[in-house]
Protein backbone atom coordinates (compact mmCIF):
# COMPACT_ATOMS: atom_id res chain seq x y z
CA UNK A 1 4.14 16.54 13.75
CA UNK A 2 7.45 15.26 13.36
CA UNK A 3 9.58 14.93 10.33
CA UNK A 4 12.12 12.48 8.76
CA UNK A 5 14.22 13.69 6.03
CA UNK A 6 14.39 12.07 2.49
CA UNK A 7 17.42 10.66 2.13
CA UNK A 8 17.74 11.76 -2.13
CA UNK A 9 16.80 15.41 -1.48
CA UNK A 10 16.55 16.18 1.75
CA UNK A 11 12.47 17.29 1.94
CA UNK A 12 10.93 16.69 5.41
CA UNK A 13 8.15 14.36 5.52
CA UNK A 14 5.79 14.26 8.18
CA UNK A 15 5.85 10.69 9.54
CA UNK A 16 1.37 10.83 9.43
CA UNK A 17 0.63 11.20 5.55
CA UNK A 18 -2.56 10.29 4.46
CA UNK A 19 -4.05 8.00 1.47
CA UNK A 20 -6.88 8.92 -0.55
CA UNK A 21 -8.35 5.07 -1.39
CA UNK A 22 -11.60 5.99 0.75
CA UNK A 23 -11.96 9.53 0.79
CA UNK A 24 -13.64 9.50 -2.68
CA UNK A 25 -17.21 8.75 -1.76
CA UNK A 26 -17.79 12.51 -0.31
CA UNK A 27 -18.55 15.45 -1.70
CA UNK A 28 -15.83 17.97 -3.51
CA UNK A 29 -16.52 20.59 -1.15
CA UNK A 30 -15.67 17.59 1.98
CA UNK A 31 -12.87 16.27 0.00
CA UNK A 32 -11.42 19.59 -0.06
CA UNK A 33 -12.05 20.37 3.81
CA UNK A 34 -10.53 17.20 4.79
CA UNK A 35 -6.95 17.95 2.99
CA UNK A 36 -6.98 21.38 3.97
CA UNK A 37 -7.69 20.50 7.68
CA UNK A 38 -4.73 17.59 7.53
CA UNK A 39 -2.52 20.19 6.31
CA UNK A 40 -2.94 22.61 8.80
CA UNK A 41 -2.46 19.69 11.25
CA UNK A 42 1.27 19.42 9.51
CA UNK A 43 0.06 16.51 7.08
CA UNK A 44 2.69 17.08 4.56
CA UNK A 45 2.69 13.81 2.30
CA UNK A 46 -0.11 12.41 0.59
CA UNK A 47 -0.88 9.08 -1.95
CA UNK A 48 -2.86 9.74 -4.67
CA UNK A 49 -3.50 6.76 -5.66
CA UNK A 50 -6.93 7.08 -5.23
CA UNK A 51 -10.14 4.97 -4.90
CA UNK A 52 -11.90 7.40 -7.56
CA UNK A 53 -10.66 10.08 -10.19
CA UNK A 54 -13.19 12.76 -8.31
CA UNK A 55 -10.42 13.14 -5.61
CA UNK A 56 -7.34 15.42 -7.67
CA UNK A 57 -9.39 18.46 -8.98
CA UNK A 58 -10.65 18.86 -4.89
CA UNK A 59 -6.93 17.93 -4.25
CA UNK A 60 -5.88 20.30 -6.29
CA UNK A 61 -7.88 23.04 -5.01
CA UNK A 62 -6.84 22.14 -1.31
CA UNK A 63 -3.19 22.69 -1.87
CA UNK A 64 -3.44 25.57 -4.81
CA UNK A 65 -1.97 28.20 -1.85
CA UNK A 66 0.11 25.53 -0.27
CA UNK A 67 1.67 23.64 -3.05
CA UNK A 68 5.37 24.33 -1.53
CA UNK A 69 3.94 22.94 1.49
CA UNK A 70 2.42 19.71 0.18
CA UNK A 71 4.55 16.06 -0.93
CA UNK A 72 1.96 13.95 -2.93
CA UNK A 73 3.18 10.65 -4.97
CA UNK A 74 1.28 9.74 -8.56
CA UNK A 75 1.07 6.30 -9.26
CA UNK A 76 2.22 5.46 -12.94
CA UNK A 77 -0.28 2.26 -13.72
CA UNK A 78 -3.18 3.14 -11.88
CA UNK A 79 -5.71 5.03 -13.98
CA UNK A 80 -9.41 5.57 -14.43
CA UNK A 81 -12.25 4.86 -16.72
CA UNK A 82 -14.82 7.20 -18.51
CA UNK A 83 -17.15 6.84 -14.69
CA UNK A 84 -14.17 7.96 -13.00
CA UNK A 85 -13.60 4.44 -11.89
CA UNK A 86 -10.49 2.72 -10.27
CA UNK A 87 -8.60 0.36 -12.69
CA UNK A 88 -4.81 -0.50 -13.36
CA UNK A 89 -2.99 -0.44 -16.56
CA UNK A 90 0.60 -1.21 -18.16
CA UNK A 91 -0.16 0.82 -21.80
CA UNK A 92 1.86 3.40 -22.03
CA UNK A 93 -0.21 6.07 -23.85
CA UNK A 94 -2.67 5.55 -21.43
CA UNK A 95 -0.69 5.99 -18.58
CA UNK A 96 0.58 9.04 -19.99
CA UNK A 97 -2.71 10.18 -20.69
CA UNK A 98 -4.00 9.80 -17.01
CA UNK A 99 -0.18 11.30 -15.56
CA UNK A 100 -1.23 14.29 -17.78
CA UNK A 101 -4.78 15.27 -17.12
CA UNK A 102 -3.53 14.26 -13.29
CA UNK A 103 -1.21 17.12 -13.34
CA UNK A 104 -3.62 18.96 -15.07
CA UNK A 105 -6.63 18.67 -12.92
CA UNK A 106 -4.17 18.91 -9.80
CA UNK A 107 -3.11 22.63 -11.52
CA UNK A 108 0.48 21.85 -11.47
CA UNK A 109 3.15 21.39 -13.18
CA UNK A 110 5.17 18.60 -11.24
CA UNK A 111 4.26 15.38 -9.29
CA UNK A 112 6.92 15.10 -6.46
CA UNK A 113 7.05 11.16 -6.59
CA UNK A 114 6.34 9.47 -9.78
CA UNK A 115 5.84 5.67 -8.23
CA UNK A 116 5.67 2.76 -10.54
CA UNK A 117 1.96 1.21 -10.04
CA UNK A 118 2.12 -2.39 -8.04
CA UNK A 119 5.39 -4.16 -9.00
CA UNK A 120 4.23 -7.09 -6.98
CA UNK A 121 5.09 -9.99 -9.42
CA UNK A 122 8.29 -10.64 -11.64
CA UNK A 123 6.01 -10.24 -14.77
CA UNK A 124 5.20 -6.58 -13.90
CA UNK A 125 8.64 -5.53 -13.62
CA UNK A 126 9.61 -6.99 -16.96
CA UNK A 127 6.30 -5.53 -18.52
CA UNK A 128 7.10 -2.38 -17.32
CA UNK A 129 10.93 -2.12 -19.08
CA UNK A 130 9.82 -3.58 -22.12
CA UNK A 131 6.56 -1.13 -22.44
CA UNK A 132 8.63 1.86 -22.00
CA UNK A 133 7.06 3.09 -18.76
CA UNK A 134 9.94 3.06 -16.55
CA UNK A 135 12.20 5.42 -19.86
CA UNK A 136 9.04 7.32 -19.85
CA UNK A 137 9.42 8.06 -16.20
CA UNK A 138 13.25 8.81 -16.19
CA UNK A 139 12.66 11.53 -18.81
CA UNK A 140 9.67 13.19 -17.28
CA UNK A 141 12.44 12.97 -14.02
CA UNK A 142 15.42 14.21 -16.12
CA UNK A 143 12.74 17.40 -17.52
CA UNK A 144 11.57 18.06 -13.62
CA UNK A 145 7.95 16.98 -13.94
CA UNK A 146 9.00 13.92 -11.35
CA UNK A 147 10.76 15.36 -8.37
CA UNK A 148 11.65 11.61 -7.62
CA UNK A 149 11.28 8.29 -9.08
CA UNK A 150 9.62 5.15 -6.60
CA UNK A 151 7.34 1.90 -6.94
CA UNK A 152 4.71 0.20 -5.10
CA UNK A 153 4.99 -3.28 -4.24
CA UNK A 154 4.03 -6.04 -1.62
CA UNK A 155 6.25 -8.69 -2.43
CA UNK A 156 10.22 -8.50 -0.81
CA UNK A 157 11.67 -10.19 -3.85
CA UNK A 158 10.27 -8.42 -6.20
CA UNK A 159 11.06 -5.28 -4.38
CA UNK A 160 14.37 -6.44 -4.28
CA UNK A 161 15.08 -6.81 -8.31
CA UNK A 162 13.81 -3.11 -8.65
CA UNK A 163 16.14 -1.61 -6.07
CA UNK A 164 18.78 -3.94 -8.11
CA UNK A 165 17.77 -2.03 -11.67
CA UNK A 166 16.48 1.40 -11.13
CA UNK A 167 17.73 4.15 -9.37
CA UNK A 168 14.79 5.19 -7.01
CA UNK A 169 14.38 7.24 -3.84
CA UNK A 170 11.43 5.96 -2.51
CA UNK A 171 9.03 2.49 -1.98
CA UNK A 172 5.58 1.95 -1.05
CA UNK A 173 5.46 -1.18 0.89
CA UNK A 174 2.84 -2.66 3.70
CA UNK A 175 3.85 -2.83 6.53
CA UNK A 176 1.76 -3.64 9.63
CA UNK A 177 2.16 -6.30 13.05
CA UNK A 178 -0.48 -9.32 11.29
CA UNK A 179 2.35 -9.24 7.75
CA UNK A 180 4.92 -10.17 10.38
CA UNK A 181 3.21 -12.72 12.80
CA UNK A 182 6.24 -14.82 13.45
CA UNK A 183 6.20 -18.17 15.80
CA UNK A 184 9.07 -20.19 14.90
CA UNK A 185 8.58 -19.09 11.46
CA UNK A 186 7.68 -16.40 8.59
CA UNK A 187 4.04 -15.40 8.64
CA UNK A 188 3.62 -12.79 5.76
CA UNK A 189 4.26 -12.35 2.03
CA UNK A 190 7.23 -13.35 1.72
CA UNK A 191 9.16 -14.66 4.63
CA UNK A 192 9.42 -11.58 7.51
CA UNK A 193 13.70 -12.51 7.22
CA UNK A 194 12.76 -11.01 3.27
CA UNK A 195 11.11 -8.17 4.71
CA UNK A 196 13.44 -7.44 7.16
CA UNK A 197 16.43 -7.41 4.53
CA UNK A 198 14.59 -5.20 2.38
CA UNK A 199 13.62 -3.17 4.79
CA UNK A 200 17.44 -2.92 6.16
CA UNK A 201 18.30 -2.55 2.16
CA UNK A 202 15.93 0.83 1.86
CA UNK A 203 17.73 2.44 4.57
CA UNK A 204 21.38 1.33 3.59
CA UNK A 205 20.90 2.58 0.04
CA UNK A 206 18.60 5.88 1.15
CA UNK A 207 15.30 5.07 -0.41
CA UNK A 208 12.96 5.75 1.53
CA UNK A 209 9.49 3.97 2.72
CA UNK A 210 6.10 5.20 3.16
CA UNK A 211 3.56 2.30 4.67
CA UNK A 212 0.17 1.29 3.41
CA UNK A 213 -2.00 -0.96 5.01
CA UNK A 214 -1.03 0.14 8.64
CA UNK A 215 -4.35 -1.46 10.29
CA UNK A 216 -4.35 -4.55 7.89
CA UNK A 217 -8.27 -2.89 6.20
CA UNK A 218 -8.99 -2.38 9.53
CA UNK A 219 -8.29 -6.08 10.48
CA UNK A 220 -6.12 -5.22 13.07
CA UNK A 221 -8.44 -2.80 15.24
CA UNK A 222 -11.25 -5.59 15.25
CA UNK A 223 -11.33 -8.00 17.89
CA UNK A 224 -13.02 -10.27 15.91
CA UNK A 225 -11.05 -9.81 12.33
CA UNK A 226 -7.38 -9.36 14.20
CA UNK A 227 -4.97 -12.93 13.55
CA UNK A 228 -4.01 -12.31 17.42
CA UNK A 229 -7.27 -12.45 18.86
CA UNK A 230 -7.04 -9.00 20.49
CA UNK A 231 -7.79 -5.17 19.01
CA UNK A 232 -5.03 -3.09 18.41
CA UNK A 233 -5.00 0.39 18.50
CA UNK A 234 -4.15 2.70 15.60
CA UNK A 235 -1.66 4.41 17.40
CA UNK A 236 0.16 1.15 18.31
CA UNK A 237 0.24 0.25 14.40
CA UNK A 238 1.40 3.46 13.39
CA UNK A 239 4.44 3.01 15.84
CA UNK A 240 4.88 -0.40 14.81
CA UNK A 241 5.53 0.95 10.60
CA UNK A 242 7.59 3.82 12.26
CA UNK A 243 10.00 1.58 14.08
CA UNK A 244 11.08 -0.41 10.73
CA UNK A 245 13.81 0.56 8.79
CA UNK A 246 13.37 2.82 6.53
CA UNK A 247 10.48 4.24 6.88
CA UNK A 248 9.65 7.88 6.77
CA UNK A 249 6.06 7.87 6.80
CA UNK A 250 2.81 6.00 7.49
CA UNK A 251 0.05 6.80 5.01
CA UNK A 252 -3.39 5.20 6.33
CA UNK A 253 -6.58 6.04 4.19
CA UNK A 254 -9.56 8.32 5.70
CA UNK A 255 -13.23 7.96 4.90
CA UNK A 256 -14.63 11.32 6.52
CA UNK A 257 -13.44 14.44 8.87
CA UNK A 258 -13.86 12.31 11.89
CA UNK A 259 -11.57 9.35 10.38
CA UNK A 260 -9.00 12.06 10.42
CA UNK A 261 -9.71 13.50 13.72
CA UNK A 262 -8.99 9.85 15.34
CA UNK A 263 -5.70 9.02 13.05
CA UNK A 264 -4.70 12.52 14.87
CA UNK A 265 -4.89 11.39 18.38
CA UNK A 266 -1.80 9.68 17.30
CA UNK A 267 0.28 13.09 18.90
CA UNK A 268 -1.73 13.24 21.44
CA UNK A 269 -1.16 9.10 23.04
CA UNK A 270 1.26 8.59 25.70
CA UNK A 271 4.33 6.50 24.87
CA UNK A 272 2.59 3.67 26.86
CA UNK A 273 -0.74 3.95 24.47
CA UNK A 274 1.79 3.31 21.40
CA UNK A 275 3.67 0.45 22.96
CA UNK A 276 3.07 -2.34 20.80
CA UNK A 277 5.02 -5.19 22.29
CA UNK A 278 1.80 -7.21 23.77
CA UNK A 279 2.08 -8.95 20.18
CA UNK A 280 4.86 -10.81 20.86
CA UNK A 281 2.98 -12.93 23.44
CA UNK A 282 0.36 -14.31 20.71
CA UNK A 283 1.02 -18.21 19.97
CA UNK A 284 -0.55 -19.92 16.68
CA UNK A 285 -2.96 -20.49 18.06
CA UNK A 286 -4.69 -16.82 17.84
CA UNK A 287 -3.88 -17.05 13.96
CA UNK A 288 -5.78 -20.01 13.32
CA UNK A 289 -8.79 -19.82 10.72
CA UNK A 290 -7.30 -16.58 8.91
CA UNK A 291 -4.91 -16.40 6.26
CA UNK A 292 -1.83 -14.31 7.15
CA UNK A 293 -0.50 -14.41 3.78
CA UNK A 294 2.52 -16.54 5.30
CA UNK A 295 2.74 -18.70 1.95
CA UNK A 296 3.28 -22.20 3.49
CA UNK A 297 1.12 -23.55 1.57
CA UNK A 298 3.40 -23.07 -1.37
CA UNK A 299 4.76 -24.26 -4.06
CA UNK A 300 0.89 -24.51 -5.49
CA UNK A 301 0.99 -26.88 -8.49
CA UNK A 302 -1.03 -24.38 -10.54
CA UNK A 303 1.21 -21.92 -9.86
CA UNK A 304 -1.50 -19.35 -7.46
CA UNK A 305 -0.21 -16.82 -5.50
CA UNK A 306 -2.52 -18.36 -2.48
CA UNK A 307 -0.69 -15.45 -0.41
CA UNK A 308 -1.67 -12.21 -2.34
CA UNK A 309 -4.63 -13.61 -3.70
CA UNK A 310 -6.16 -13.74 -0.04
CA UNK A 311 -4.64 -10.49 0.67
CA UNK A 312 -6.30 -8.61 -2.07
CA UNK A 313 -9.68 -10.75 -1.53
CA UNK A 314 -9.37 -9.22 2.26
CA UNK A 315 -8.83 -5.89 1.62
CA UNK A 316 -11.74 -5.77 -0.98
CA UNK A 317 -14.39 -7.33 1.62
CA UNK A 318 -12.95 -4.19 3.50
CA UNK A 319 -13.96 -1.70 1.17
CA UNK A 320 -10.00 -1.41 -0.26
CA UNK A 321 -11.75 -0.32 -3.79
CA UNK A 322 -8.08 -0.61 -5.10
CA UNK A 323 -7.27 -3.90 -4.25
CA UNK A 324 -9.79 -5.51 -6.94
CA UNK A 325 -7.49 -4.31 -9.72
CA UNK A 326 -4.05 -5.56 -8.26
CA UNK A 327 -6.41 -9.03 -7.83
CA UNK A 328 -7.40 -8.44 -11.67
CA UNK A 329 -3.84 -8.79 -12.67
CA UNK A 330 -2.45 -11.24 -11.40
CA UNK A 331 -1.21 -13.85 -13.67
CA UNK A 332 -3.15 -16.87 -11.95
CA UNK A 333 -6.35 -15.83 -10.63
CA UNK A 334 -8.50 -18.33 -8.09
CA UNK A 335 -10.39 -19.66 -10.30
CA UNK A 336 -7.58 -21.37 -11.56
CA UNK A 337 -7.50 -23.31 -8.58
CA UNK A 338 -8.10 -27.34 -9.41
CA UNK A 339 -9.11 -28.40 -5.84
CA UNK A 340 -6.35 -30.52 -5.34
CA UNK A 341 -5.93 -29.64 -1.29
CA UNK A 342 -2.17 -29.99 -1.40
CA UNK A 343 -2.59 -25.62 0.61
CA UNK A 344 -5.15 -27.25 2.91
CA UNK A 345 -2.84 -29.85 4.18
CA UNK A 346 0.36 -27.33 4.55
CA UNK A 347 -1.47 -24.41 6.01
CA UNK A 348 -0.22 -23.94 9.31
CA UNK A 349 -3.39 -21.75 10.59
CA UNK A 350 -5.87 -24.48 9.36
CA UNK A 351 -7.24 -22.26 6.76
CA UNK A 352 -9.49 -24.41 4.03
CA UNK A 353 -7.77 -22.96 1.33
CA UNK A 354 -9.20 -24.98 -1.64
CA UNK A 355 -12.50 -23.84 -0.42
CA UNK A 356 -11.52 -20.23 -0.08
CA UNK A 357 -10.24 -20.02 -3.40
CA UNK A 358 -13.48 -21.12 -4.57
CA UNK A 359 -15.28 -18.17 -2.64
CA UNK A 360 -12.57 -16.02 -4.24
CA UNK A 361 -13.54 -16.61 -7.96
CA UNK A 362 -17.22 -16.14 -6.97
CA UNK A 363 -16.33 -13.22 -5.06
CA UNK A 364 -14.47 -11.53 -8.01
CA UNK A 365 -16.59 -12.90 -10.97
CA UNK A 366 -13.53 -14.74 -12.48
């Protein structure tokens, strides 16, 4: 394993972590075997944001002898219902409630990132001053129950007006080759220039990055499914998120032991088996028929984020059980699409937006 240090403290991160989005649909006893076997492959850092709330008291257990070992981030908006079920909130008492029984069920008494839940849109960073979340989560820094303060986002300009307002040390941003498809122009959310400044910003001002979505839901190691036309390997993607800027660690999700045993080959692939630089011979053409979330079809007239709307609608028909609650909250949804074809005649990928948006609602019941 090797390690990159956190720029606000100094702890060394492993540059694998692991998410826990999928892991939820095993047993506690698996759950537990998994996180103690990536630890004692040097697995240091792990996102709890997790596909289910069944994950932290196995979590917990997995890391009881090992705590000074372990680096886990707690997501301050994401919460869970009465069946234990994914869901994303901006009330403040009940984030609170879910940070404490987190803690509590974990069986400790500190989170070591505290990460503001999915500021993706300029409504959710102004929702979160003025509903006292981000005071909340200075004080429970300022006591030492938040070792650091970060947010989640997948939108550069967004990102940007946080790092502009509140002192944080780390981000959680995707990062992967299909975001940043470039010929002649941006092909992500956001333009990749954005992404790139942002990226350049992080490590500049010492916050650091840890990478979801490495494989694009998988997208990227399917033939079929990958904008280029060709499978990548998960060892090239990983190396692709490790050479931004920035970034300390990649954090892809596991289903099962043997998801982990294949993210681990990572250490084992030859320099050659991580060289990712075939992508940069892909024309348009490979792209075409599949939303890359490059937002050319913008402005919409209904104001639909066409972008992150087909990203979260992606990652759900991937099994991403987290991405149906960022879709849930977004301020236009695709059912508030009128059909007016201005995307269809802009997208550059000839992807029948209008249509797709239409799918979308159906998809999503809304």
């Amino acid at each position: 394993m090797e390690y990159r240090s956190l720029p606000h403290g100094g702890e060394k991160i492993g540059v694998l972590g692991l998410g826990t989005g999928s892991i939820w649909a095993n047993t506690d006893a698996e759950i537990e075997k998994i996180i103690a076997a990536a630890i004692d492959e040097g697995i240091n850092f792990f996102d709890l944001c997790a596909g289910a709330a069944n994950v932290y008291a196995p979590f917990g257990r997995a890391i009881a002898q090992k705590r000074e070992k372990v680096l886990f981030q707690l997501h301050l908006g994401a919460v869970y219902n009465s069946k234990g079920e994914y869901g994303w909130s901006r009330d403040l008492r009940e984030i609170e409630r879910t940070y404490r029984r987190e803690l509590q069920t974990l069986g400790t008494d500190y989170a070591d990132f505290g990460f503001l839940h999915c500021v993706d849109e300029e409504e959710d960073f102004e929702e979160i001053a003025a509903s006292g979340l981000l005071d909340f989560a200075r004080k429970e820094k300022e006591a030492g129950r938040l070792r650091h303060l970060g947010f989640s986002s997948h939108t550069p300009s967004v990102a940007m007006k946080v790092l502009d307002n509140v002192e944080v040390d780390m981000m959680m941003f995707s990062i992967n080759p299909a975001y940043d498809l470039e010929q002649g122009d941006e092909l992500a959310v956001g333009s990749n220039a954005e992404r790139a400044r942002l990226f350049r910003r992080c490590e500049m001002q010492g916050v650091g990055i840890s990478v979801m979505k490495p494989f694009f839901a998988g997208k990227l190691l399917d033939e079929a499914a990958s904008p280029f036309g060709v499978a990548l390997t998960q060892s090239q993607c990983i190396q692709y998120a490790l050479d931004r800027p920035g970034v300390l660690t990649v954090v892809p999700g596991v289903r099962n032991s043997d998801d982990l045993g294949i993210l681990l080959k990572y250490f084992d692939a030859a320099d050659a088996e991580k060289d990712y630089s075939l992508i940069g011979s892909f024309t348009p053409a490979a792209a075409r028929g599949n939303c890359v979330y490059c937002d050319h079809c913008r402005p919409c007239p209904m104001g639909l984020d066409i972008g992150l709307i087909n990203k979260y609608y992606d990652l759900a028909l991937a099994g991403d059980k987290v991405a149906a609650g960022h879709y849930d909250k977004l301020s236009k949804k695709a059912g508030d699409c009128i059909g007016c074809g201005h995307c269809d005649r802009r997208c550059p990928f000839k992807v029948p937006q209008s249509r797709r948006m239409q799918e979308i609602a159906a998809y999503f019941g809304r």
